[in-house]
Structures are given as C-alpha cells and as structure tokens.
PDB file of N, CA and C in Angstrom:
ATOM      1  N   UNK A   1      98.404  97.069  76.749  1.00  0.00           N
ATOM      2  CA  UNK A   1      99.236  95.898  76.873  1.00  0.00           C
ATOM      3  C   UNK A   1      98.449  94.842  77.653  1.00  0.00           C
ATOM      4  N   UNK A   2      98.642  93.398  76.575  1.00  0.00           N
ATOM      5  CA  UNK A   2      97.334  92.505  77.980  1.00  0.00           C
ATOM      6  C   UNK A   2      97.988  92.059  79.302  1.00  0.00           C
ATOM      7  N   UNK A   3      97.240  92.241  80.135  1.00  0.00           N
ATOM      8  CA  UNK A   3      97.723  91.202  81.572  1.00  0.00           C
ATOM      9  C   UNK A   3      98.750  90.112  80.921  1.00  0.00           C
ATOM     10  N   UNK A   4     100.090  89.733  81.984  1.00  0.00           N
ATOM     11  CA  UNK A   4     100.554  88.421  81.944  1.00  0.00           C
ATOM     12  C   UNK A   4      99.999  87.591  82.285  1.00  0.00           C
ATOM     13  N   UNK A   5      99.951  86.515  81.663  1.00  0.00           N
ATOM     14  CA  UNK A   5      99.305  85.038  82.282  1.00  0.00           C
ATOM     15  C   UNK A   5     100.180  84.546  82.548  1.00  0.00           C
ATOM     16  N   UNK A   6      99.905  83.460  83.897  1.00  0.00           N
ATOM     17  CA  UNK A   6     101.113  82.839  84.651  1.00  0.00           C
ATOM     18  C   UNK A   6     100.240  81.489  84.189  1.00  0.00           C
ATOM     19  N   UNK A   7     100.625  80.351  84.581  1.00  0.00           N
ATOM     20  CA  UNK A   7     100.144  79.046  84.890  1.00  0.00           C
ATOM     21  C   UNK A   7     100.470  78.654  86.382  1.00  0.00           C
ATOM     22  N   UNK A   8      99.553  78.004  86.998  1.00  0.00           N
ATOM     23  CA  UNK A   8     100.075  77.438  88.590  1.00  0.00           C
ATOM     24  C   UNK A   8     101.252  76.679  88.267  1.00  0.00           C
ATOM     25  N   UNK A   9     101.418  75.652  87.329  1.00  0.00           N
ATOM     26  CA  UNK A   9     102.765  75.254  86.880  1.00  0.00           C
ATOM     27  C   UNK A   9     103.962  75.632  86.804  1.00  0.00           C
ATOM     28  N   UNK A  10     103.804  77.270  86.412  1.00  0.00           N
ATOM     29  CA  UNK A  10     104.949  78.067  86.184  1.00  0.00           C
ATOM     30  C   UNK A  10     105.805  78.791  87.905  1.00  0.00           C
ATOM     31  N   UNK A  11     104.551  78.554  89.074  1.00  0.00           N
ATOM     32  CA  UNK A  11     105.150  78.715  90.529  1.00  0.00           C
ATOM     33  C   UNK A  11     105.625  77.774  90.809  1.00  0.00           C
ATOM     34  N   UNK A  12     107.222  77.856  91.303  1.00  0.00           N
ATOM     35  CA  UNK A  12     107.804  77.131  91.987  1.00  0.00           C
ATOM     36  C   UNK A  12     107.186  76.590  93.431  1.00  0.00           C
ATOM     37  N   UNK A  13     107.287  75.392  93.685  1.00  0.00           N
ATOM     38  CA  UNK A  13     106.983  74.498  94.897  1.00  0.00           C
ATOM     39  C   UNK A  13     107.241  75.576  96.139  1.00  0.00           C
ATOM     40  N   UNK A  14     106.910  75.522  97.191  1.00  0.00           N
ATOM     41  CA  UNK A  14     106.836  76.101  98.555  1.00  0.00           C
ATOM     42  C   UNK A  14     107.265  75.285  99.404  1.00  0.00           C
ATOM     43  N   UNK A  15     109.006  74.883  99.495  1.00  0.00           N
ATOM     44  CA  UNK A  15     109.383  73.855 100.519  1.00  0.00           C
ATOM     45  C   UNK A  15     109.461  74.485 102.068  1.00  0.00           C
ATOM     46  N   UNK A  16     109.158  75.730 102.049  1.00  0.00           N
ATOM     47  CA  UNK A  16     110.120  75.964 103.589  1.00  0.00           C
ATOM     48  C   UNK A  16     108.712  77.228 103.986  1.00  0.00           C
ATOM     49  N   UNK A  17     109.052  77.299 105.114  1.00  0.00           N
ATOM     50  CA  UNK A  17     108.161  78.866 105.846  1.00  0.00           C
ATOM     51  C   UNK A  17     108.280  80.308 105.370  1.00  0.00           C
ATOM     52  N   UNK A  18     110.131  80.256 104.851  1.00  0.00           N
ATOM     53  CA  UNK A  18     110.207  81.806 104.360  1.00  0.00           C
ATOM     54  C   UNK A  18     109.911  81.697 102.874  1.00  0.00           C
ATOM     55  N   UNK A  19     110.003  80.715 101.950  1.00  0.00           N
ATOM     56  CA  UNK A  19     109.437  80.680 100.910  1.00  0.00           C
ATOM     57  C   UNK A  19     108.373  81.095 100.603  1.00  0.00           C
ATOM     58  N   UNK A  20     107.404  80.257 101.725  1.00  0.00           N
ATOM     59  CA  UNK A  20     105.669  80.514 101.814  1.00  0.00           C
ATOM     60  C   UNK A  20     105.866  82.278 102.132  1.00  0.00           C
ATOM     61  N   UNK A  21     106.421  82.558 102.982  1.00  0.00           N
ATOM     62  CA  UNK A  21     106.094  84.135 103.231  1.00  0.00           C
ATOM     63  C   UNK A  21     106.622  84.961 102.264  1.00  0.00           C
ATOM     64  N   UNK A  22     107.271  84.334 101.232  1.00  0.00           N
ATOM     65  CA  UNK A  22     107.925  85.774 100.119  1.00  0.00           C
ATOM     66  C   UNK A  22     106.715  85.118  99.173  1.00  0.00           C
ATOM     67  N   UNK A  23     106.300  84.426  99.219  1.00  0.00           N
ATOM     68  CA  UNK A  23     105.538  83.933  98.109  1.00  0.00           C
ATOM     69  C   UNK A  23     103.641  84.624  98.014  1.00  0.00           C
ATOM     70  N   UNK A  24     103.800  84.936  99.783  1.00  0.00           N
ATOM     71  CA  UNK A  24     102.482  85.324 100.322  1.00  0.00           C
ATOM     72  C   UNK A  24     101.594  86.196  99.436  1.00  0.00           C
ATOM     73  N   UNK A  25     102.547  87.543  99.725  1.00  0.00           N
ATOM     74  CA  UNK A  25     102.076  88.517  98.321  1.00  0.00           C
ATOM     75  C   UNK A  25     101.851  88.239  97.095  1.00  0.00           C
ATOM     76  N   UNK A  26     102.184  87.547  96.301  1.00  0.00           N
ATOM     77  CA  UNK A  26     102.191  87.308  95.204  1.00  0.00           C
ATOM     78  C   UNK A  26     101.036  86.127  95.225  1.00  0.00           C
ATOM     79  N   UNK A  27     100.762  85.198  95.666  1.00  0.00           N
ATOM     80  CA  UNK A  27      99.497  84.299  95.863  1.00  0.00           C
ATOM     81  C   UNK A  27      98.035  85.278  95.985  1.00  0.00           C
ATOM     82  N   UNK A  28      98.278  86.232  97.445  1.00  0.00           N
ATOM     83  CA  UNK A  28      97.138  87.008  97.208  1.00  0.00           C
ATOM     84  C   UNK A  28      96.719  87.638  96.222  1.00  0.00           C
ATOM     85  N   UNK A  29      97.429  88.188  95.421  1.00  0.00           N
ATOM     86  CA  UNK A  29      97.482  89.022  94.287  1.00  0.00           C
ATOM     87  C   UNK A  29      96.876  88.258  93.642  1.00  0.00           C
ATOM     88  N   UNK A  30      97.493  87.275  92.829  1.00  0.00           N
ATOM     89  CA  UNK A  30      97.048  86.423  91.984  1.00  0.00           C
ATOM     90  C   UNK A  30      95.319  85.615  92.455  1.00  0.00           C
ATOM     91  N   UNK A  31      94.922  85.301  94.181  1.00  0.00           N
ATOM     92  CA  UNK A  31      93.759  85.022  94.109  1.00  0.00           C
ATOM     93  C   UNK A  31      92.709  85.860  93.416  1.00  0.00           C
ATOM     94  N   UNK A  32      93.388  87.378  94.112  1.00  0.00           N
ATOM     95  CA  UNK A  32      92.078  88.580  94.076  1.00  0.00           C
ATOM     96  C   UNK A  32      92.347  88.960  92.494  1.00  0.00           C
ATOM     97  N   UNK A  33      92.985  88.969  91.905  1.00  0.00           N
ATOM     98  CA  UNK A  33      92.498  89.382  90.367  1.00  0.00           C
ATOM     99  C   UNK A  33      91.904  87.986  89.748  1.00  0.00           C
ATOM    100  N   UNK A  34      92.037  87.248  90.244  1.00  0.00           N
ATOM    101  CA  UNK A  34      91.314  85.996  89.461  1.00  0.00           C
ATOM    102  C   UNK A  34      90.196  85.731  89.970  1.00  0.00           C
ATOM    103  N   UNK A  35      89.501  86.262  91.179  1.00  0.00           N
ATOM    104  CA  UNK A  35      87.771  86.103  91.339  1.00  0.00           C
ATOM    105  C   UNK A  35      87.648  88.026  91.364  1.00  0.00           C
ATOM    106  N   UNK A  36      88.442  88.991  90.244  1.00  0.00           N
ATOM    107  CA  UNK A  36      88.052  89.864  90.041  1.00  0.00           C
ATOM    108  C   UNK A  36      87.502  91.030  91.477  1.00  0.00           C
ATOM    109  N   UNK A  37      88.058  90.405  92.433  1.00  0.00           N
ATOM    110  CA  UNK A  37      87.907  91.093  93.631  1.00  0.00           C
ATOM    111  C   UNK A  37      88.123  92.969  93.533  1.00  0.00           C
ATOM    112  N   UNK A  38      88.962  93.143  92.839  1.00  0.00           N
ATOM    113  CA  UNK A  38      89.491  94.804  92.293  1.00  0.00           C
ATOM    114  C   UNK A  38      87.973  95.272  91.726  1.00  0.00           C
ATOM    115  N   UNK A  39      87.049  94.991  91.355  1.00  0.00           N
ATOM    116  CA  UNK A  39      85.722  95.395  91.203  1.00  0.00           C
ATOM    117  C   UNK A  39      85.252  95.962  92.706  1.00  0.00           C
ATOM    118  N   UNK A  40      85.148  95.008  93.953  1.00  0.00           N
ATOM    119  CA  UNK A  40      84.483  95.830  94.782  1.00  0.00           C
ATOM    120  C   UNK A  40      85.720  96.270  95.837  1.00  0.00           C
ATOM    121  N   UNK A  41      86.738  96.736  95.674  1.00  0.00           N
ATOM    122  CA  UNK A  41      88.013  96.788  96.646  1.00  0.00           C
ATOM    123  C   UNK A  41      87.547  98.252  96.902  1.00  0.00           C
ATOM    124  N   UNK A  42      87.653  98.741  98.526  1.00  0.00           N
ATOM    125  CA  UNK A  42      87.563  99.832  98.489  1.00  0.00           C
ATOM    126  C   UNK A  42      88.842 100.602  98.519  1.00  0.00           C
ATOM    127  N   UNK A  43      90.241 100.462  97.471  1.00  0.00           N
ATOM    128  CA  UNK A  43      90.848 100.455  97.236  1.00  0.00           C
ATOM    129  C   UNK A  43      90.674 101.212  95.657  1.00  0.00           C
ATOM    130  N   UNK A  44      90.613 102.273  95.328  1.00  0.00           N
ATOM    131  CA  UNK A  44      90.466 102.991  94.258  1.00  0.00           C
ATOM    132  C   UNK A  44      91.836 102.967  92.987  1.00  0.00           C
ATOM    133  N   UNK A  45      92.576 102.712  93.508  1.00  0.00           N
ATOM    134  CA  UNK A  45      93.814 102.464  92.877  1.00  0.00           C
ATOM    135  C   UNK A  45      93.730 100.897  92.213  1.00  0.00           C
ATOM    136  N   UNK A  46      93.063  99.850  93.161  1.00  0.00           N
ATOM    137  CA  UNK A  46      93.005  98.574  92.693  1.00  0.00           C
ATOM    138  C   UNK A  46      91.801  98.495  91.346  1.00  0.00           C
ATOM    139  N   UNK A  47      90.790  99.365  91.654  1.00  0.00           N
ATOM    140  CA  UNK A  47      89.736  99.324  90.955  1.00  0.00           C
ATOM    141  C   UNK A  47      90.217 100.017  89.667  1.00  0.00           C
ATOM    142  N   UNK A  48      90.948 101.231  89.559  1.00  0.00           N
ATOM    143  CA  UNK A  48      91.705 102.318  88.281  1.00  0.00           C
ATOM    144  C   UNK A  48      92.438 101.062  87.651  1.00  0.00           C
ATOM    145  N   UNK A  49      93.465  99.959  88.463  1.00  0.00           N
ATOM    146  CA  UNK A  49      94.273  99.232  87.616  1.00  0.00           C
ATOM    147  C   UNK A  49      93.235  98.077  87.208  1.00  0.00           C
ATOM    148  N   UNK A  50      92.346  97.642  87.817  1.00  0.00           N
ATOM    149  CA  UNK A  50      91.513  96.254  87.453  1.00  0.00           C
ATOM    150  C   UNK A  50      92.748  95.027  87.871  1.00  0.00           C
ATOM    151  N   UNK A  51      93.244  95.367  89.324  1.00  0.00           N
ATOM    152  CA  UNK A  51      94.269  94.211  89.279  1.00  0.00           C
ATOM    153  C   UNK A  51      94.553  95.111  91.261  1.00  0.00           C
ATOM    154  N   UNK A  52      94.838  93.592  91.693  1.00  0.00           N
ATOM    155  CA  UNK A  52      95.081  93.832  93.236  1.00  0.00           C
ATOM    156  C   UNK A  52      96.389  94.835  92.916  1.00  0.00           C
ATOM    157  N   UNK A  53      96.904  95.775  93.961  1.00  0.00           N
ATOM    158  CA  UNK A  53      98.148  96.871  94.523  1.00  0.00           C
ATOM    159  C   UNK A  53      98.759  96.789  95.755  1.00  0.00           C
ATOM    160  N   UNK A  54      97.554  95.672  96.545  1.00  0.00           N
ATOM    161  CA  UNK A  54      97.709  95.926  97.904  1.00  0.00           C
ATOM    162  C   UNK A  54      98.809  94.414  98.160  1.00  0.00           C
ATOM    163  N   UNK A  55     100.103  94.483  98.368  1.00  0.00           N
ATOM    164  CA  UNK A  55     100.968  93.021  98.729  1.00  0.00           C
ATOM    165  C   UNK A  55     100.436  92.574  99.734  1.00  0.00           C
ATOM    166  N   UNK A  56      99.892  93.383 100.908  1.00  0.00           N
ATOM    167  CA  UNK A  56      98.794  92.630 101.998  1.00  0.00           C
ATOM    168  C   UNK A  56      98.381  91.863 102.166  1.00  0.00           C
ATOM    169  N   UNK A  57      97.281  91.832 101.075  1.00  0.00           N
ATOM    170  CA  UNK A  57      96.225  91.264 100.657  1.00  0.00           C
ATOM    171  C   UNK A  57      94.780  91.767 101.731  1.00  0.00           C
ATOM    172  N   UNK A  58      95.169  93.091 101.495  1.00  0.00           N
ATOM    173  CA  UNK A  58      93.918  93.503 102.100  1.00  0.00           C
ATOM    174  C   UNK A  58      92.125  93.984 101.407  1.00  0.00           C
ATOM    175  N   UNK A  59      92.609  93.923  99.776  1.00  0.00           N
ATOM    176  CA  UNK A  59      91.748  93.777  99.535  1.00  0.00           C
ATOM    177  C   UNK A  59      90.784  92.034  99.400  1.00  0.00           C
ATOM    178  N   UNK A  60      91.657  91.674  99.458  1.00  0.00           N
ATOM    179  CA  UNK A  60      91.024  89.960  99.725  1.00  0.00           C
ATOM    180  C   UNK A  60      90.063  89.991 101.178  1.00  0.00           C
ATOM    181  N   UNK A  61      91.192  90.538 101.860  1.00  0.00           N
ATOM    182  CA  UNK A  61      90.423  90.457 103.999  1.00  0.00           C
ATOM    183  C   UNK A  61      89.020  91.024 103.543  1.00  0.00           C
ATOM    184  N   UNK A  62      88.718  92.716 102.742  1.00  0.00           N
ATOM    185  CA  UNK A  62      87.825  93.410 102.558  1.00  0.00           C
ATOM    186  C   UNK A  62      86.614  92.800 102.637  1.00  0.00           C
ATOM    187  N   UNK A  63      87.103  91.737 101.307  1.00  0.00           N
ATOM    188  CA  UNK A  63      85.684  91.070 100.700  1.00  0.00           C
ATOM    189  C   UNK A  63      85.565  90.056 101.922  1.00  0.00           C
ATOM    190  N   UNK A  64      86.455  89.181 102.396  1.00  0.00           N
ATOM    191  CA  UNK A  64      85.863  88.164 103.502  1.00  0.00           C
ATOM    192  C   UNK A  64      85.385  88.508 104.986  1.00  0.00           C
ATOM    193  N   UNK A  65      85.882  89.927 104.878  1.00  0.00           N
ATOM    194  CA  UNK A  65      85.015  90.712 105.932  1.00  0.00           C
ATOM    195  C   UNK A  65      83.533  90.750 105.571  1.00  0.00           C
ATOM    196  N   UNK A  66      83.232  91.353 104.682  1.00  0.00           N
ATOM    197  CA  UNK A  66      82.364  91.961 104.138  1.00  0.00           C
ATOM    198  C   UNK A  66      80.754  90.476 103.753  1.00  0.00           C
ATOM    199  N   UNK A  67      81.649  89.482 103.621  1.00  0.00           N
ATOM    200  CA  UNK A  67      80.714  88.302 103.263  1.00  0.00           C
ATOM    201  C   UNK A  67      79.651  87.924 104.150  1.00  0.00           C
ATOM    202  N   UNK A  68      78.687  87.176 104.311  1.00  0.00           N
ATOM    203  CA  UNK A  68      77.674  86.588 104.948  1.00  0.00           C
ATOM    204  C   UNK A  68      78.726  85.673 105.508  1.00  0.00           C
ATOM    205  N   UNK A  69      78.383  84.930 107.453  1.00  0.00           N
ATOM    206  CA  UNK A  69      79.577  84.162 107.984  1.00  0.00           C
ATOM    207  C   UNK A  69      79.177  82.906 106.977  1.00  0.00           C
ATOM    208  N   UNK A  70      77.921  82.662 106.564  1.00  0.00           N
ATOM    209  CA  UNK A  70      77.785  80.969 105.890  1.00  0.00           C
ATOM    210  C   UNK A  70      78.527  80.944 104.345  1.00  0.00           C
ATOM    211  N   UNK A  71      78.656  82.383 104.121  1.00  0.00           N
ATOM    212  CA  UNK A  71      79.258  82.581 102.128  1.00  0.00           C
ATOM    213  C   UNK A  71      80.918  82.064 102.938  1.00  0.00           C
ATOM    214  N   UNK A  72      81.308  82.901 104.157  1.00  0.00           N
ATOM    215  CA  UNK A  72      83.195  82.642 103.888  1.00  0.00           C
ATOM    216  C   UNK A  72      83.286  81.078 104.392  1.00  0.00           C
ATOM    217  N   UNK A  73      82.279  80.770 105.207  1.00  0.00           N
ATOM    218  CA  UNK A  73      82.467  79.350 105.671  1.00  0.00           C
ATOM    219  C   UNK A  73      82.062  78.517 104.397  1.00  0.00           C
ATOM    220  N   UNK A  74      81.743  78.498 103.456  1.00  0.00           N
ATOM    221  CA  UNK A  74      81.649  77.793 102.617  1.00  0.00           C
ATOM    222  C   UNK A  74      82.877  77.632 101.616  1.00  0.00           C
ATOM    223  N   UNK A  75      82.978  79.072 101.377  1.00  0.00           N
ATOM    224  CA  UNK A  75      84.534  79.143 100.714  1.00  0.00           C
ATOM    225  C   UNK A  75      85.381  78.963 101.335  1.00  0.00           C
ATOM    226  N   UNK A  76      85.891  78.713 102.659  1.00  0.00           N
ATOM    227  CA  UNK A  76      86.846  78.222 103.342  1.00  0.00           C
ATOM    228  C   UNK A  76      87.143  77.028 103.230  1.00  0.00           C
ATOM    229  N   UNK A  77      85.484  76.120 103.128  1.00  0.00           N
ATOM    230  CA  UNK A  77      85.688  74.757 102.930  1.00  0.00           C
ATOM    231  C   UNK A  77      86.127  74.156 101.835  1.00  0.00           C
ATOM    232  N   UNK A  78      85.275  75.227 100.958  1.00  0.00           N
ATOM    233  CA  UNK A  78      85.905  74.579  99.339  1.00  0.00           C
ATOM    234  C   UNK A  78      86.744  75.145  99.294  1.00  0.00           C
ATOM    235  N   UNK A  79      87.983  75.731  99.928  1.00  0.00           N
ATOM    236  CA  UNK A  79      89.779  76.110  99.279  1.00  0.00           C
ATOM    237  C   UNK A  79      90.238  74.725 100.066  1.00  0.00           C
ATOM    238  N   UNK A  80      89.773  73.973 101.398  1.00  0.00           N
ATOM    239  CA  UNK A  80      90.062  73.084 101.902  1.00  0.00           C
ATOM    240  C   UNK A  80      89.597  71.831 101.026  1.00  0.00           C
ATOM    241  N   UNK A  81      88.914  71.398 100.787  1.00  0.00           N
ATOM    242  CA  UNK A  81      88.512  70.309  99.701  1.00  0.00           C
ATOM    243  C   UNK A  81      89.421  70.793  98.255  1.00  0.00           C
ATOM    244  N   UNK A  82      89.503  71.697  98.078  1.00  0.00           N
ATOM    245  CA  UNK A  82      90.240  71.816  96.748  1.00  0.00           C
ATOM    246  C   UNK A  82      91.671  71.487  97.101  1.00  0.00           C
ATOM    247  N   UNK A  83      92.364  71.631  97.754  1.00  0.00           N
ATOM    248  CA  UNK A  83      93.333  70.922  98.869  1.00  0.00           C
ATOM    249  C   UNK A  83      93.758  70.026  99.069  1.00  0.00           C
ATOM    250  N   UNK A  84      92.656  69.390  99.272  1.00  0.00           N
ATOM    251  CA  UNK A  84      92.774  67.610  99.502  1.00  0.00           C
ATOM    252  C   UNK A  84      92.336  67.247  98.470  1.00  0.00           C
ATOM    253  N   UNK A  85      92.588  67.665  96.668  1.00  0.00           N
ATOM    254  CA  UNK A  85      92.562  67.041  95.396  1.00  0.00           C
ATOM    255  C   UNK A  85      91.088  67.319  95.197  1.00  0.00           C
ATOM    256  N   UNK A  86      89.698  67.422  95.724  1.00  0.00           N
ATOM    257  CA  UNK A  86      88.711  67.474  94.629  1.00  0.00           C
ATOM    258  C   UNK A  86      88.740  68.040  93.490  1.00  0.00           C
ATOM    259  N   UNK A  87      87.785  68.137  92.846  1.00  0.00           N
ATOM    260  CA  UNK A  87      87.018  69.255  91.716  1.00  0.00           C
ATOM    261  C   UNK A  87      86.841  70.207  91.971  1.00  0.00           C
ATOM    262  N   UNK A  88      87.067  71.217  91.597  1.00  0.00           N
ATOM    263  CA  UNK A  88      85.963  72.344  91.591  1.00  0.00           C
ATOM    264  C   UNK A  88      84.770  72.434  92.148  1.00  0.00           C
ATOM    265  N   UNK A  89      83.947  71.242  91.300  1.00  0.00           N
ATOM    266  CA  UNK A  89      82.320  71.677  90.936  1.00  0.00           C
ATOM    267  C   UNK A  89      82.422  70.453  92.539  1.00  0.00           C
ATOM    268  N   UNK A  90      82.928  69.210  92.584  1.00  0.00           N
ATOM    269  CA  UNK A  90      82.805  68.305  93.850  1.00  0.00           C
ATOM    270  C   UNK A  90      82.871  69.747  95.409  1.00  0.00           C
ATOM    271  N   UNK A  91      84.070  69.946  95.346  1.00  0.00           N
ATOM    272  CA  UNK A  91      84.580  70.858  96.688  1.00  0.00           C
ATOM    273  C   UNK A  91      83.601  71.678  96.991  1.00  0.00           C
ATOM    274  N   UNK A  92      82.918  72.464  95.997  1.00  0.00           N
ATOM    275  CA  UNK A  92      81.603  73.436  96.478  1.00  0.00           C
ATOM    276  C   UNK A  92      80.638  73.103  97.371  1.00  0.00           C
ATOM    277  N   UNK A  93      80.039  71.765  96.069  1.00  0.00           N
ATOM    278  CA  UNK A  93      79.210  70.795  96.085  1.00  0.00           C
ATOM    279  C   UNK A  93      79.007  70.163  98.014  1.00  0.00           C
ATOM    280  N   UNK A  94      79.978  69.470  98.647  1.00  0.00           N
ATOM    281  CA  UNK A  94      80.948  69.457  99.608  1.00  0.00           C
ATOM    282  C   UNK A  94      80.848  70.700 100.827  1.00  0.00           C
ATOM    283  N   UNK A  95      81.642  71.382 100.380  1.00  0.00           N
ATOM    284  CA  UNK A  95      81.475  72.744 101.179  1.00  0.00           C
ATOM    285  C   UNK A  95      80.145  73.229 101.763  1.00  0.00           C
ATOM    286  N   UNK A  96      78.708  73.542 100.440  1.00  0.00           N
ATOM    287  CA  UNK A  96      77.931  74.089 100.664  1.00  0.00           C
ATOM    288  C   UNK A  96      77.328  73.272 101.459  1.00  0.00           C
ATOM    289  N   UNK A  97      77.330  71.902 101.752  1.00  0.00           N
ATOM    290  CA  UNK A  97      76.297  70.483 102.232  1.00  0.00           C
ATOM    291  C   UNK A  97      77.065  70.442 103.688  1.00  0.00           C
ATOM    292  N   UNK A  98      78.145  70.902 103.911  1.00  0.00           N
ATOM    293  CA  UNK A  98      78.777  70.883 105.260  1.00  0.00           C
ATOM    294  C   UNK A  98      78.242  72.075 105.796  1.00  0.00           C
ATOM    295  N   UNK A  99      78.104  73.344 105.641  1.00  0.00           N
ATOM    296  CA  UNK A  99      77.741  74.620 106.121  1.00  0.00           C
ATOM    297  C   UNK A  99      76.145  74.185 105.920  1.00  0.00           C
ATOM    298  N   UNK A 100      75.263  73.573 105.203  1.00  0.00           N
ATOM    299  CA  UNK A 100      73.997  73.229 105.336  1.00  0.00           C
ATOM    300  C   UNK A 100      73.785  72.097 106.281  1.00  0.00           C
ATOM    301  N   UNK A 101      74.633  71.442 106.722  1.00  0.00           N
ATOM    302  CA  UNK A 101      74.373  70.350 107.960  1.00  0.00           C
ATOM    303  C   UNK A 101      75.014  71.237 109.245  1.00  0.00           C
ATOM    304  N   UNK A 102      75.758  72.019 109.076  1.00  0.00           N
ATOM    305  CA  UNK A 102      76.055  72.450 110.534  1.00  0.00           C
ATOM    306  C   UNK A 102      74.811  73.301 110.728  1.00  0.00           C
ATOM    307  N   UNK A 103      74.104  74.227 109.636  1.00  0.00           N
ATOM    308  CA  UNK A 103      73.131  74.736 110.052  1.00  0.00           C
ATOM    309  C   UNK A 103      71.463  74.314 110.174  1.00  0.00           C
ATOM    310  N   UNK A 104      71.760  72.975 110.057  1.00  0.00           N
ATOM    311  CA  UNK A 104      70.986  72.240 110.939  1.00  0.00           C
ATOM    312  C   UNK A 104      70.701  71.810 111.768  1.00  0.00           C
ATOM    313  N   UNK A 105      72.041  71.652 112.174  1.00  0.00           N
ATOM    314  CA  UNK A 105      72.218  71.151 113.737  1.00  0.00           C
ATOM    315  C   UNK A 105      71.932  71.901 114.548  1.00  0.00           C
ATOM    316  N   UNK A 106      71.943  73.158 114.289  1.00  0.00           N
ATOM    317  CA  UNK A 106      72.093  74.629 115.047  1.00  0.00           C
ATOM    318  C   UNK A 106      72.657  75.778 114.875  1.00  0.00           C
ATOM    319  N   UNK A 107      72.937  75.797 113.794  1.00  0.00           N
ATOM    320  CA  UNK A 107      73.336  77.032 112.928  1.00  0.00           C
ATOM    321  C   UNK A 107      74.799  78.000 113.709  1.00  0.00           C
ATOM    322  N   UNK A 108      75.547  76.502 113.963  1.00  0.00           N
ATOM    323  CA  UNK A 108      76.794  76.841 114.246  1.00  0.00           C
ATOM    324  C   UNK A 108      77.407  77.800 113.318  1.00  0.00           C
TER     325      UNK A 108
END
C-alpha cells in the first residue's frame, strides 16, 4: 500500500500553544520521513517501517546529535531563512555564508 501524501496545505494553521503541541508529533514525523532520516535512526522499528514511530521525535534529536556543530548550525539557519519566506536554494545559500563568516571571525 503506498505512503499517504499530505500537502503542507492540507495542515491546518497553528493559532494557539496547545495546538502547536498536539501538532508537535505529527510535524516531526512528517520532517524525518521527508529527509528520509528512518535510514540512519538507531531505531530498528523506524528503519523495518522506512517511516519515523517515534511521536518524540527522537529520531530527528539522533541525527542532530550526531551532526558536525557547523552541518546543524547551518540547518538551523536555513529552517530560519525558510521562515522568513526565502527559497530553498536562497536559505542554504544564506545559511552556509553565515556559519562561513562566523567561522571566520573565530570559529564561533
């Protein structure tokens, strides 16, 4: 049977705090099967389904544990630029040139 596809369209808006928190699980879920995170989850059950299990979102923490600090600081920046309306390909673009000037300065 294939995966459901959702559209971001098809989630209702997030007006309030307990919204955001019933909504929590279900966002993580949906990040980590969409950058395929269930590939390196040390979560064997996530990897058997090819789809996050954990409502946590602890296989998400796994991988941003697990990253180089300049890989999550980059992706932090680009979920923040993607945020404030960029592109995709702009927000990276962005991201990676901010984590390359701080580590110039001194490899904050």
């Amino acid at each position: 049977m294939p995966k459901r596809q959702t559209t971001p369209a098809a989630t209702p808006p997030i007006t309030d705090f307990e919204s955001c928190q019933r909504a929590r699980s279900a966002l993580f879920r949906r990040l980590t099967d969409q950058l395929e995170i269930f590939r390196v989850c040390p979560n064997r059950t996530c990897k058997r389904m090819r789809a996050c299990q954990d409502a946590r979102g602890a296989c998400f923490r796994a991988v941003l544990r697990a990253m180089p600090d300049e890989t999550r600081r980059s992706f932090a920046y680009a979920m923040e630029n993607r945020a404030n309306g960029l592109d995709p390909d702009e927000a990276m673009a962005q991201a990676e040139a901010r984590v390359a000037g701080e580590r110039a300065r001194g490899g904050e």
